[in-house]
C-alpha atoms as a PDB file:
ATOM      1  CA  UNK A   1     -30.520 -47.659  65.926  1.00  0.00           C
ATOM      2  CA  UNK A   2     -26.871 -46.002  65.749  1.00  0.00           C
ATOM      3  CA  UNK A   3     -24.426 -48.238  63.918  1.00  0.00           C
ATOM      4  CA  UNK A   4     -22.603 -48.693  67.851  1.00  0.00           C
ATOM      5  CA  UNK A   5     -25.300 -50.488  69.224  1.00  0.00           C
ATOM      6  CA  UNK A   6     -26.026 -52.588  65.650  1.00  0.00           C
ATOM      7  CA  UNK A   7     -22.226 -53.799  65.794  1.00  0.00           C
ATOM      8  CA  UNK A   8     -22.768 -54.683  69.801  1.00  0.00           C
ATOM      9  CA  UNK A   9     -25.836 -55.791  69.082  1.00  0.00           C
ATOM     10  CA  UNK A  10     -24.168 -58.826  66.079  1.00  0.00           C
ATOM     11  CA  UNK A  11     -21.418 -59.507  68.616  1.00  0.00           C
ATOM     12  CA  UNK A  12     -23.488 -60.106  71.266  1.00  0.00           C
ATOM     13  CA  UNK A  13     -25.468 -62.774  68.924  1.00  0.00           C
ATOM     14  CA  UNK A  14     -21.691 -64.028  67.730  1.00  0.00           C
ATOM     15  CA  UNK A  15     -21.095 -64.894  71.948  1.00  0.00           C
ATOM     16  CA  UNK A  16     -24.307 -65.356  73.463  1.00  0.00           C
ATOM     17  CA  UNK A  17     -27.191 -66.331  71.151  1.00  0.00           C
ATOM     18  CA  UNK A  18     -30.515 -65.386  68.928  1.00  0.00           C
ATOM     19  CA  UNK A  19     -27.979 -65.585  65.782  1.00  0.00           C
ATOM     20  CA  UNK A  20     -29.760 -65.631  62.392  1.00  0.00           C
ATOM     21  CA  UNK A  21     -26.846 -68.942  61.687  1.00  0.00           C
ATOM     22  CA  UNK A  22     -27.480 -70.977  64.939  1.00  0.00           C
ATOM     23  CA  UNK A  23     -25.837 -71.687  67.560  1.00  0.00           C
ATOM     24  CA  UNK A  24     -23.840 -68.909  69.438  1.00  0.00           C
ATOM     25  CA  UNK A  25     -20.277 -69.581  70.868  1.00  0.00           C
ATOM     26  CA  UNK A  26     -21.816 -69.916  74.169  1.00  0.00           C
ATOM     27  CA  UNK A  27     -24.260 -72.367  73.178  1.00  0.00           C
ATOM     28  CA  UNK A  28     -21.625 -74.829  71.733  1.00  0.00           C
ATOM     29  CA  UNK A  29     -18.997 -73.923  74.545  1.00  0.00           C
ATOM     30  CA  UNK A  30     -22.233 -75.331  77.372  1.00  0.00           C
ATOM     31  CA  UNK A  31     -21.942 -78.601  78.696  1.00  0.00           C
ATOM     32  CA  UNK A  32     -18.167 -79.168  76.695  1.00  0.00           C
ATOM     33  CA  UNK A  33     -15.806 -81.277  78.907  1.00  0.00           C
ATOM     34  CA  UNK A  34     -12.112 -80.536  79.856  1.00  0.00           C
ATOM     35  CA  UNK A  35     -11.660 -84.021  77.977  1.00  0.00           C
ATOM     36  CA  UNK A  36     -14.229 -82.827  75.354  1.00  0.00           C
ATOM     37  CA  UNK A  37     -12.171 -79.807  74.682  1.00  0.00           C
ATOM     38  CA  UNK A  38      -8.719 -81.096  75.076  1.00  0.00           C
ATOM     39  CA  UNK A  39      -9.817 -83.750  72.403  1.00  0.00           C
ATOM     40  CA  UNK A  40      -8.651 -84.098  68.414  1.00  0.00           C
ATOM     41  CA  UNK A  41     -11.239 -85.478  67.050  1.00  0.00           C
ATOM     42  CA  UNK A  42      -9.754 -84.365  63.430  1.00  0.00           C
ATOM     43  CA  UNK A  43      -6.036 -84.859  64.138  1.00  0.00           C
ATOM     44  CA  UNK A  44      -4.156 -81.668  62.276  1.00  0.00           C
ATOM     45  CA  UNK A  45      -6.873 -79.305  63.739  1.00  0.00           C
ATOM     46  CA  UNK A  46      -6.936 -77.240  66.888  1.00  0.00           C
ATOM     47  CA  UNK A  47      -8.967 -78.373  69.978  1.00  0.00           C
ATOM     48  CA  UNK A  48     -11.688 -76.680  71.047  1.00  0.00           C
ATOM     49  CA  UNK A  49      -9.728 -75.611  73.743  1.00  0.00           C
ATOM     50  CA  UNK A  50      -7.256 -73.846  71.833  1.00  0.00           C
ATOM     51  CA  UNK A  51      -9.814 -72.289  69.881  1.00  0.00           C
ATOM     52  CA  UNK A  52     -11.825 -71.006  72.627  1.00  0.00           C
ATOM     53  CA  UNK A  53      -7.952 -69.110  74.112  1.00  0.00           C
ATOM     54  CA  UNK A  54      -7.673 -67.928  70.501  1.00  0.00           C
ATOM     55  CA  UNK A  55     -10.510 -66.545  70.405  1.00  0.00           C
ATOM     56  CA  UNK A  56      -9.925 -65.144  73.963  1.00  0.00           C
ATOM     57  CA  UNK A  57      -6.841 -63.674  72.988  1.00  0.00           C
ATOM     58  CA  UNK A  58      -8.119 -61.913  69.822  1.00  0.00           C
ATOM     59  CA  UNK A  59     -10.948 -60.058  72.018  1.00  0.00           C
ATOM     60  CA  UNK A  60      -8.026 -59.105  74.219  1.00  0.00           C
ATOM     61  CA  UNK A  61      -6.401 -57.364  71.454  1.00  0.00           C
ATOM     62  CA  UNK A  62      -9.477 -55.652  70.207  1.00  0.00           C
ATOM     63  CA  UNK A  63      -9.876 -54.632  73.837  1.00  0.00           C
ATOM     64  CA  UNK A  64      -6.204 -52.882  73.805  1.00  0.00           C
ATOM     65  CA  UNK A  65      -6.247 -51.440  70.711  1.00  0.00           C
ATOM     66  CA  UNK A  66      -9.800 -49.668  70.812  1.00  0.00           C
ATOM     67  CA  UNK A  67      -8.140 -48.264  74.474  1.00  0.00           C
ATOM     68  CA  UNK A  68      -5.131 -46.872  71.973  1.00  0.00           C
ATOM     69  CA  UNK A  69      -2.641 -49.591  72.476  1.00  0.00           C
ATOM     70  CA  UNK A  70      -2.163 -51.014  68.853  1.00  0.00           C
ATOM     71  CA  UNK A  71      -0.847 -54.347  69.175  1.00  0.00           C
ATOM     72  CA  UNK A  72       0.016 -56.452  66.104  1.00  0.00           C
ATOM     73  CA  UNK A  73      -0.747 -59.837  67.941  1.00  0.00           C
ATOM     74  CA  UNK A  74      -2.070 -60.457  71.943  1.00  0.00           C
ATOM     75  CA  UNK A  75      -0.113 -60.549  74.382  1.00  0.00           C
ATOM     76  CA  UNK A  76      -0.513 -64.093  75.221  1.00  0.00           C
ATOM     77  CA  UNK A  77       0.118 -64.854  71.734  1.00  0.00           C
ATOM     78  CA  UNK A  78      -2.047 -65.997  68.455  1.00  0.00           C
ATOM     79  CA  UNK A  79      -2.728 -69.460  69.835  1.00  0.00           C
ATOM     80  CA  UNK A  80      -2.094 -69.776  73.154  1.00  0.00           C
ATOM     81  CA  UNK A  81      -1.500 -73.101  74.382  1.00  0.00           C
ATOM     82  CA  UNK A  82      -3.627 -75.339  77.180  1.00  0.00           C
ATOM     83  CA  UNK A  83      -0.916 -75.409  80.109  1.00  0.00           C
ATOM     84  CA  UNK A  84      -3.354 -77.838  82.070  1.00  0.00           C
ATOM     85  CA  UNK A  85      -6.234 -79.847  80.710  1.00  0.00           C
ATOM     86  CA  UNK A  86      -8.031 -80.507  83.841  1.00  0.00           C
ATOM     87  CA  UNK A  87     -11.577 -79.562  84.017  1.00  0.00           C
ATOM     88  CA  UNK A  88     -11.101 -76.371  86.564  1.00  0.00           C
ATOM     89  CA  UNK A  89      -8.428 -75.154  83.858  1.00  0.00           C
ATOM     90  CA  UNK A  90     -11.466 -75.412  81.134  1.00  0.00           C
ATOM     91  CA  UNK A  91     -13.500 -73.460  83.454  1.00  0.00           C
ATOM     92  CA  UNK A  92     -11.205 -70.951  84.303  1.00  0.00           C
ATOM     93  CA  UNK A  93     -10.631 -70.760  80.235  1.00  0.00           C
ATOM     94  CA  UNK A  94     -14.183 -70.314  79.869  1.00  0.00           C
ATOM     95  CA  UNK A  95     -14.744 -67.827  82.279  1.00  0.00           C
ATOM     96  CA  UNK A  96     -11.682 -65.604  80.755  1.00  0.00           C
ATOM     97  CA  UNK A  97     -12.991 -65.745  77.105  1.00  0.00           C
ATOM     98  CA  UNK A  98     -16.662 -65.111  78.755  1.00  0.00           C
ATOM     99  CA  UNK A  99     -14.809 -62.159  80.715  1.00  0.00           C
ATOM    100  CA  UNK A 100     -12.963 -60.525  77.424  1.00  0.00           C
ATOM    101  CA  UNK A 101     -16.314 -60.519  75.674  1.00  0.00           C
ATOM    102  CA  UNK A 102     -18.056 -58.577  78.310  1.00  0.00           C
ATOM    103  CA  UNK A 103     -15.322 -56.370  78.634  1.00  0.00           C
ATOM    104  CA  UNK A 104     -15.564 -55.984  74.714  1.00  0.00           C
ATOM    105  CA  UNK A 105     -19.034 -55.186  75.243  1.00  0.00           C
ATOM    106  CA  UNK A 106     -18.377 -52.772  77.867  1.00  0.00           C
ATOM    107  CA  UNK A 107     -15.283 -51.151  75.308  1.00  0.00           C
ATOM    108  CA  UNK A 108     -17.786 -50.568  72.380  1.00  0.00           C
ATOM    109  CA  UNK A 109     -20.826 -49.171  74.579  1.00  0.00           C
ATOM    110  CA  UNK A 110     -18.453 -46.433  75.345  1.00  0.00           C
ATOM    111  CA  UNK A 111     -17.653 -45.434  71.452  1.00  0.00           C
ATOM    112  CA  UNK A 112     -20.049 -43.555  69.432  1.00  0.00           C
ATOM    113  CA  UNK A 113     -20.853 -43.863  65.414  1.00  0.00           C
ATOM    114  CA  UNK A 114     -18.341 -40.636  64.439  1.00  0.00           C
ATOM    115  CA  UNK A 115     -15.197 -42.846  66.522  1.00  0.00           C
ATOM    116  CA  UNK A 116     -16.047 -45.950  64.337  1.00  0.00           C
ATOM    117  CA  UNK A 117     -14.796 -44.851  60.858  1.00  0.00           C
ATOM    118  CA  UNK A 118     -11.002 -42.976  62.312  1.00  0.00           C
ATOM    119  CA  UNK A 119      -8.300 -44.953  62.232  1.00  0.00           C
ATOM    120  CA  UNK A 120      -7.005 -46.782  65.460  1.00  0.00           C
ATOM    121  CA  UNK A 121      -3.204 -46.076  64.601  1.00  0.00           C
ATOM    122  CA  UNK A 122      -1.680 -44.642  62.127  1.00  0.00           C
ATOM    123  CA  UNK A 123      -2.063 -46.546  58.805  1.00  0.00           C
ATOM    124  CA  UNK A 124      -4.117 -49.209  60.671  1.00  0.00           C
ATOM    125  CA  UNK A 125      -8.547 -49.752  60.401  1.00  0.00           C
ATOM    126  CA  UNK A 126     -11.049 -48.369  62.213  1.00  0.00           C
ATOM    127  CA  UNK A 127     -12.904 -49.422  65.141  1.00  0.00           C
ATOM    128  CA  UNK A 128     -15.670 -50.321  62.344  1.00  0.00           C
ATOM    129  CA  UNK A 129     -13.369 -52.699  60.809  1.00  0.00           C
ATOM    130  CA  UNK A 130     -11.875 -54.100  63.816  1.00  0.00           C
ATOM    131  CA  UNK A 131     -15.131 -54.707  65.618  1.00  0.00           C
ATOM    132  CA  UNK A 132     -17.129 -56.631  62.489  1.00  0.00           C
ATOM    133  CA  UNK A 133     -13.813 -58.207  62.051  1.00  0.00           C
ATOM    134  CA  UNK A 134     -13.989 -59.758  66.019  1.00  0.00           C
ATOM    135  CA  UNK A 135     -17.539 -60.916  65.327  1.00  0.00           C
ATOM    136  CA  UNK A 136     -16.382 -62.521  61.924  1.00  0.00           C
ATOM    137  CA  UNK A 137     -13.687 -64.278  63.719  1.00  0.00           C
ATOM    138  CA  UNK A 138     -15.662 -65.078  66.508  1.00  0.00           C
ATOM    139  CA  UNK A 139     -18.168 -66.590  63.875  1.00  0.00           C
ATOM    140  CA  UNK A 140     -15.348 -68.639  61.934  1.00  0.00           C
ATOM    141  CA  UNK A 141     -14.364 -70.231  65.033  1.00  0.00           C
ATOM    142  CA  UNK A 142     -17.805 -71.538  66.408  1.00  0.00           C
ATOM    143  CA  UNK A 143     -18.456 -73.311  62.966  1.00  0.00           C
ATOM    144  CA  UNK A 144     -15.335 -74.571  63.427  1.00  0.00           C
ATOM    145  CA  UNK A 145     -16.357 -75.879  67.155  1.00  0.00           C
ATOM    146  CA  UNK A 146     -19.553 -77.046  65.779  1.00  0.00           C
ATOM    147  CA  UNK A 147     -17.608 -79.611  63.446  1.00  0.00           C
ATOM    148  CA  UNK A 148     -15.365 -80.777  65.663  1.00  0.00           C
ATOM    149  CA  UNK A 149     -18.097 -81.212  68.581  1.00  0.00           C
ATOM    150  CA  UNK A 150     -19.694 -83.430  65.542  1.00  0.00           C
ATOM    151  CA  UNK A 151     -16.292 -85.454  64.495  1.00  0.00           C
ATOM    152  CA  UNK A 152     -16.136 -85.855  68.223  1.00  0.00           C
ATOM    153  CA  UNK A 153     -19.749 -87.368  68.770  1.00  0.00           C
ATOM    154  CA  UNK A 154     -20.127 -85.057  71.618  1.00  0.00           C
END
């Protein structure tokens, strides 16, 4: 298998499921509330709102810069912040981050192994850093999801 398709394979695994570390973003987004996600169950963290646009956001920015636009930060920011909390907000939030990460998907299908390793901007990483670095963060988030679906009894 060509390293590509083993990098679109993990984030595919990261979003939508069959990880080797349980469940996939997807499968602890399903069945979350607009209350559910607006909530603070642990008071000084995120929501799982915020999380999921952060997470969003960061696929947006992989997006741009493996089209050539290097950004520093997204364009809707690092964190961007729940305008409304009503539940077709939440849906419309998690149809945009499910949205980025197909058009991730879509992004990386079209590189091949000898694009990975050159840099994306002058003194910035490769598409081989970026990329395991989306699934990592992707990763980091959902454990982070996980707990507060737990601290939440939901």
């Amino acid at each position: 298998m060509a390293e590509v398709k083993r990098i679109a394979d993990q984030l595919k695994r990261a979003y939508e499921g069959q990880a080797w570390h349980g469940p996939s973003l997807k499968e602890l987004l399903a069945g979350v509330t607009a209350e559910q996600a607006a909530a603070r169950p642990v008071a000084e963290a995120h929501s799982i709102w915020e999380i999921t646009l952060h997470i969003s956001a960061w696929e947006s920015a992989a997006i741009e810069r493996l089209k050539g636009r290097y950004v520093e930060e997204p364009d809707e920011g690092d964190w961007p912040a729940v305008e409304d909390a009503s539940e077709s907000a939440w849906q419309g939030a998690l149809a945009k981050v499910e949205s980025k990460h197909m058009t991730l998907r879509d992004a990386i299908a079209n590189l091949d192994d000898d694009k990975l390793k050159t840099p994306l901007a002058e003194g910035k990483q490769s598409a081989y850093y970026l990329l395991h670095g989306v699934i990592q963060h992707t990763l980091y988030h959902a454990g982070q999801i996980a707990l507060l679906k737990r601290a939440g009894s939901f």
